[in-house]
Protein backbone atom coordinates (compact mmCIF):
# COMPACT_ATOMS: atom_id res chain seq x y z
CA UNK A 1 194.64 111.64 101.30
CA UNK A 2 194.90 109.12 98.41
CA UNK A 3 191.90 108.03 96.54
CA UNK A 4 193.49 104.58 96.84
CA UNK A 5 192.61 103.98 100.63
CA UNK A 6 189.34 104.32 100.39
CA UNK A 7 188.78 101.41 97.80
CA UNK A 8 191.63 99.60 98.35
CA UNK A 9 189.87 97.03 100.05
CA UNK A 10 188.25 96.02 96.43
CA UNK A 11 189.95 93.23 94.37
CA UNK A 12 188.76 93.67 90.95
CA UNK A 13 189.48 96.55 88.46
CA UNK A 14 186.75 99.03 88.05
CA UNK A 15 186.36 101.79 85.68
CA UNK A 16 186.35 105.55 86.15
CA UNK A 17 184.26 107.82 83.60
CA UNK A 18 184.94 111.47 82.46
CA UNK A 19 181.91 112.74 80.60
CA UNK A 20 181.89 115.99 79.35
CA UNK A 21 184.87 117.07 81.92
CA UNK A 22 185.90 120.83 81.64
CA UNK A 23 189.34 121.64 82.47
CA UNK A 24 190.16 125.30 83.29
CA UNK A 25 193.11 127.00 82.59
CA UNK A 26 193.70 126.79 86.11
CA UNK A 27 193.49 123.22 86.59
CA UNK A 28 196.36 123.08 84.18
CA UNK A 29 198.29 125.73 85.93
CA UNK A 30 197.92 123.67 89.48
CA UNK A 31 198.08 120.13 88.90
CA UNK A 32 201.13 118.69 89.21
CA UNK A 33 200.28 115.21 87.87
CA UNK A 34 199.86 117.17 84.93
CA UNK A 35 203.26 118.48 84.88
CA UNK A 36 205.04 115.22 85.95
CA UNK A 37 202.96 113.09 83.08
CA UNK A 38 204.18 115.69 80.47
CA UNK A 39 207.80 115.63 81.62
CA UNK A 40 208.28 111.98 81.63
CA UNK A 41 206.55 111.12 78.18
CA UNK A 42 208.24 114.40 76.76
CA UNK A 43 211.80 113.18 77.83
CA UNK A 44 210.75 109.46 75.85
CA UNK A 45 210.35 111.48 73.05
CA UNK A 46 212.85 113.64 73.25
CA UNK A 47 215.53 111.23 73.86
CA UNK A 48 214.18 109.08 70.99
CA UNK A 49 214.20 112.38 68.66
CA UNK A 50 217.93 113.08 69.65
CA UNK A 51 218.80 109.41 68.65
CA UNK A 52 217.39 110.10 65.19
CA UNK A 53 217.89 113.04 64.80
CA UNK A 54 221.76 114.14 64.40
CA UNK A 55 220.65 118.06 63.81
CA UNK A 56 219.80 117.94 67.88
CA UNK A 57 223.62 118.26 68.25
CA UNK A 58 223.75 121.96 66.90
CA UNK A 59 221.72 122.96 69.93
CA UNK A 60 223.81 120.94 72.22
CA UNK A 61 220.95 118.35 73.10
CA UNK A 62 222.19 115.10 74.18
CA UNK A 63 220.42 111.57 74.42
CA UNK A 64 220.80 111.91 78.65
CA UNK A 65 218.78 115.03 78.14
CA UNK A 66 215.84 115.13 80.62
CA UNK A 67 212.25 117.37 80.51
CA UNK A 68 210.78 119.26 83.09
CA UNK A 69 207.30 120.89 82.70
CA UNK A 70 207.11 124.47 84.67
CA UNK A 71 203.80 125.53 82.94
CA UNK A 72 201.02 124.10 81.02
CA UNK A 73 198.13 127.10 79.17
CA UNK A 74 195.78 126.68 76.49
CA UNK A 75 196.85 129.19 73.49
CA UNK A 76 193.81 131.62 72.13
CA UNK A 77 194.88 129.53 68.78
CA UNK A 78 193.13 126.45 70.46
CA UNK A 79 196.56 124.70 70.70
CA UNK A 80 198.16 123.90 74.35
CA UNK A 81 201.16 125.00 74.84
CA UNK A 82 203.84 123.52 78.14
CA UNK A 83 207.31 125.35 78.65
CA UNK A 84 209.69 124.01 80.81
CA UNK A 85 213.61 123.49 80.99
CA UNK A 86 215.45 120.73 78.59
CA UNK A 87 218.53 119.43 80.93
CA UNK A 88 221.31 118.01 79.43
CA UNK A 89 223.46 114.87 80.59
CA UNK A 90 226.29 117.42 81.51
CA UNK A 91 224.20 119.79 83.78
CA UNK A 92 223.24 122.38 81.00
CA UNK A 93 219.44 124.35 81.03
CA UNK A 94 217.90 125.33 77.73
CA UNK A 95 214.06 126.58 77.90
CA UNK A 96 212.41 125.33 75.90
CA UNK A 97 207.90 126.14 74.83
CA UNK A 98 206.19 122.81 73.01
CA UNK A 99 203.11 123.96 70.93
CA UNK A 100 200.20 121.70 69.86
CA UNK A 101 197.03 120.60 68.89
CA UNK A 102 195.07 117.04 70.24
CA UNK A 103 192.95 114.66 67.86
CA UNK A 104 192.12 111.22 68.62
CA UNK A 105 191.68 108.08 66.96
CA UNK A 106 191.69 103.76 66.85
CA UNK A 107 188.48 104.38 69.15
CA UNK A 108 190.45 106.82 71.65
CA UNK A 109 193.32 104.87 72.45
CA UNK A 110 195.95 107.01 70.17
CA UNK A 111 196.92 110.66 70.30
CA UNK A 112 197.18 112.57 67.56
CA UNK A 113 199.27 116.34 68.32
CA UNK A 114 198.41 118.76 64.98
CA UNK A 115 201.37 121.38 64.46
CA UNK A 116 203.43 120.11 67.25
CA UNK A 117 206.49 122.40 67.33
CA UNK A 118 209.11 122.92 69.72
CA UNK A 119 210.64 126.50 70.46
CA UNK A 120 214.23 126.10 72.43
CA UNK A 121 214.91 129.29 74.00
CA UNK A 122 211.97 130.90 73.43
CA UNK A 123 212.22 134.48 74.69
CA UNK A 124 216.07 134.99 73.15
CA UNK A 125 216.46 136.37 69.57
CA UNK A 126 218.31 133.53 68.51
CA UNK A 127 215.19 130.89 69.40
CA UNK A 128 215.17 127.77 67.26
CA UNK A 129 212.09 126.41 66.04
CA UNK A 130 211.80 122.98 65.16
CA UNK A 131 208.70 121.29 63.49
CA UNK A 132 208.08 118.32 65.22
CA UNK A 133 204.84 117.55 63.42
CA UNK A 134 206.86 117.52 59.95
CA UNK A 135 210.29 115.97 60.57
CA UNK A 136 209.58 112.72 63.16
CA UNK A 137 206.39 111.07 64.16
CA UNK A 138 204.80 111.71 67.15
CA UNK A 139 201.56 110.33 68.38
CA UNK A 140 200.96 108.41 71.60
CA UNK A 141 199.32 105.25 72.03
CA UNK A 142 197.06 105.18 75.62
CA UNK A 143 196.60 101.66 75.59
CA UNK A 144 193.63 99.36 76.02
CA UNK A 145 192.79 100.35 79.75
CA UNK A 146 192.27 104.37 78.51
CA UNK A 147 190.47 105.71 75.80
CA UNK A 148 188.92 109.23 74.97
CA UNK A 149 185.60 109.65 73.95
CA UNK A 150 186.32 113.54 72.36
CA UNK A 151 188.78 116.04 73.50
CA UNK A 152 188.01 120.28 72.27
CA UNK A 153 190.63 122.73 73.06
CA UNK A 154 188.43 125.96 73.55
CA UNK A 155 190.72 129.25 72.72
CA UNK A 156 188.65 131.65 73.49
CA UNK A 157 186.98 129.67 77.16
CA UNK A 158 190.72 128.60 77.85
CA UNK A 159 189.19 125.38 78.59
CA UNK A 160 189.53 121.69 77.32
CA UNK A 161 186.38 119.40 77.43
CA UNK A 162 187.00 115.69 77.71
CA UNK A 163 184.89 112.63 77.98
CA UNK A 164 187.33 109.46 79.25
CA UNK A 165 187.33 106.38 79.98
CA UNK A 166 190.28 104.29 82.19
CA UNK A 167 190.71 101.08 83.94
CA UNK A 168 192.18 101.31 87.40
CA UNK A 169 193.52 97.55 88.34
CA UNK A 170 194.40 96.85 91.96
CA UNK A 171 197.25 95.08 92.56
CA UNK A 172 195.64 92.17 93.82
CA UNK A 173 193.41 91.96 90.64
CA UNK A 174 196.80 91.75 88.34
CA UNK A 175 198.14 88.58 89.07
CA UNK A 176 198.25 85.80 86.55
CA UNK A 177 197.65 88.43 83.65
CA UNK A 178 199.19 91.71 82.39
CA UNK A 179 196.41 94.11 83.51
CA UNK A 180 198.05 96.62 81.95
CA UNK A 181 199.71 97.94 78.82
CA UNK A 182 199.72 97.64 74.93
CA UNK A 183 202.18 95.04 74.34
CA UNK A 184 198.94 92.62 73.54
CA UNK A 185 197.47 95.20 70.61
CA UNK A 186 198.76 95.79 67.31
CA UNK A 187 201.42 98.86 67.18
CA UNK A 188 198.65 101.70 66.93
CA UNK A 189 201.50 104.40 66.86
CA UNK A 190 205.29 105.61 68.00
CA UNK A 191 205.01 106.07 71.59
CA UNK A 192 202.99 104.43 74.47
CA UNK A 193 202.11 105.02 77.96
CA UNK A 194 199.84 102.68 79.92
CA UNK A 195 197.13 105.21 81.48
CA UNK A 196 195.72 102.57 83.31
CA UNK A 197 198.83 102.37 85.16
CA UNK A 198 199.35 106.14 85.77
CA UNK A 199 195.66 106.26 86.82
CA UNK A 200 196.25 103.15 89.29
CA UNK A 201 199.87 104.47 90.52
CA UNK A 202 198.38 108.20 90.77
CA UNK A 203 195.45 106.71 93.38
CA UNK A 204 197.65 104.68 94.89
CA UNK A 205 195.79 101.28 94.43
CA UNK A 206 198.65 99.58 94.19
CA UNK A 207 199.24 98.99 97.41
């Protein structure tokens, strides 16, 4: 059952608190949240990518294309790695394998990703790498509800320790004032997502 209905009688925001939170390679494996979150901020970027980026069209991405996330594992190289399908506006499949590191900073609210590199078709002989991390800009700002104390990719554990920090706002503790979001901050970096919202939406307090 959600989260959401047993606190959805409260009317303020609250604040949940991840200290020192170990996630196992399994809990990446089996959460589909995880999966989901990945695809939809992956497709932003990609689509944003493809607009800039004209050599997309020698691998037949188009600006329609769409992400989704089949597996998430932490590399023994203490990167994280996701692979998943790329498909495009006309119907076509292209695998694709992201590769990455995680640093934070702007007091947690902006993700950094190290080497990020994307690997389109992966397993063929013909695989085309492209180096994200030196040809477009790609870190993600969480906005002000969500912040990240520290974040360690362990290699050799295959696990990621987190402290976190979010701001879950009720519905009925929105009105009159955007409870969410990053449009009242200065640009901290290219992308945003409002965790606050995914963390409300994912508990179902909205409703």
């Amino acid at each position: 059952p959600a989260l959401g209905r047993f606190v959805r009688r409260w009317g303020n925001s609250f604040e949940f608190h991840a200290h020192d939170c170990t996630l196992t390679q399994e809990d990446l494996r089996t959460s589909r949240a995880i999966r989901i979150g990945l695809a939809n901020v992956g497709t932003r970027i990609l689509r944003k990518v493809v607009a800039s980026d004209s050599s997309l069209d020698v691998v037949r991405i188009d600006r329609g294309a769409r992400l989704s996330v089949s597996k998430v594992e932490i590399m023994e190289n203490s990167m994280l790695s996701a692979k998943g399908f790329i498909t495009t506006i006309l119907g076509n499949s292209i695998p694709f394998a992201v590769q990455t590191g995680i640093r934070v900073s702007n007091g947690g609210h902006v993700l950094h990703f190290p080497g990020l590199q994307v690997i389109l078709n992966p397993r063929s002989p013909l695989q085309t790498h492209i180096p994200l991390h030196l040809v477009h800009q790609v870190d993600l700002d969480l906005g002000d509800n969500a912040s990240i104390g520290s974040v360690e990719i362990d290699g050799r554990r295959k696990v990621i320790r987190v402290s976190a920090t979010a701001t879950v706002t009720p519905k009925s503790a929105s009105v009159g004032k955007a409870a969410h979001g990053v449009a009242a901050v200065v640009k901290r970096a290219k992308y945003a997502v409002d965790m606050g919202r995914w963390l409300t939406n994912l508990g179902r307090f909205t409703t």
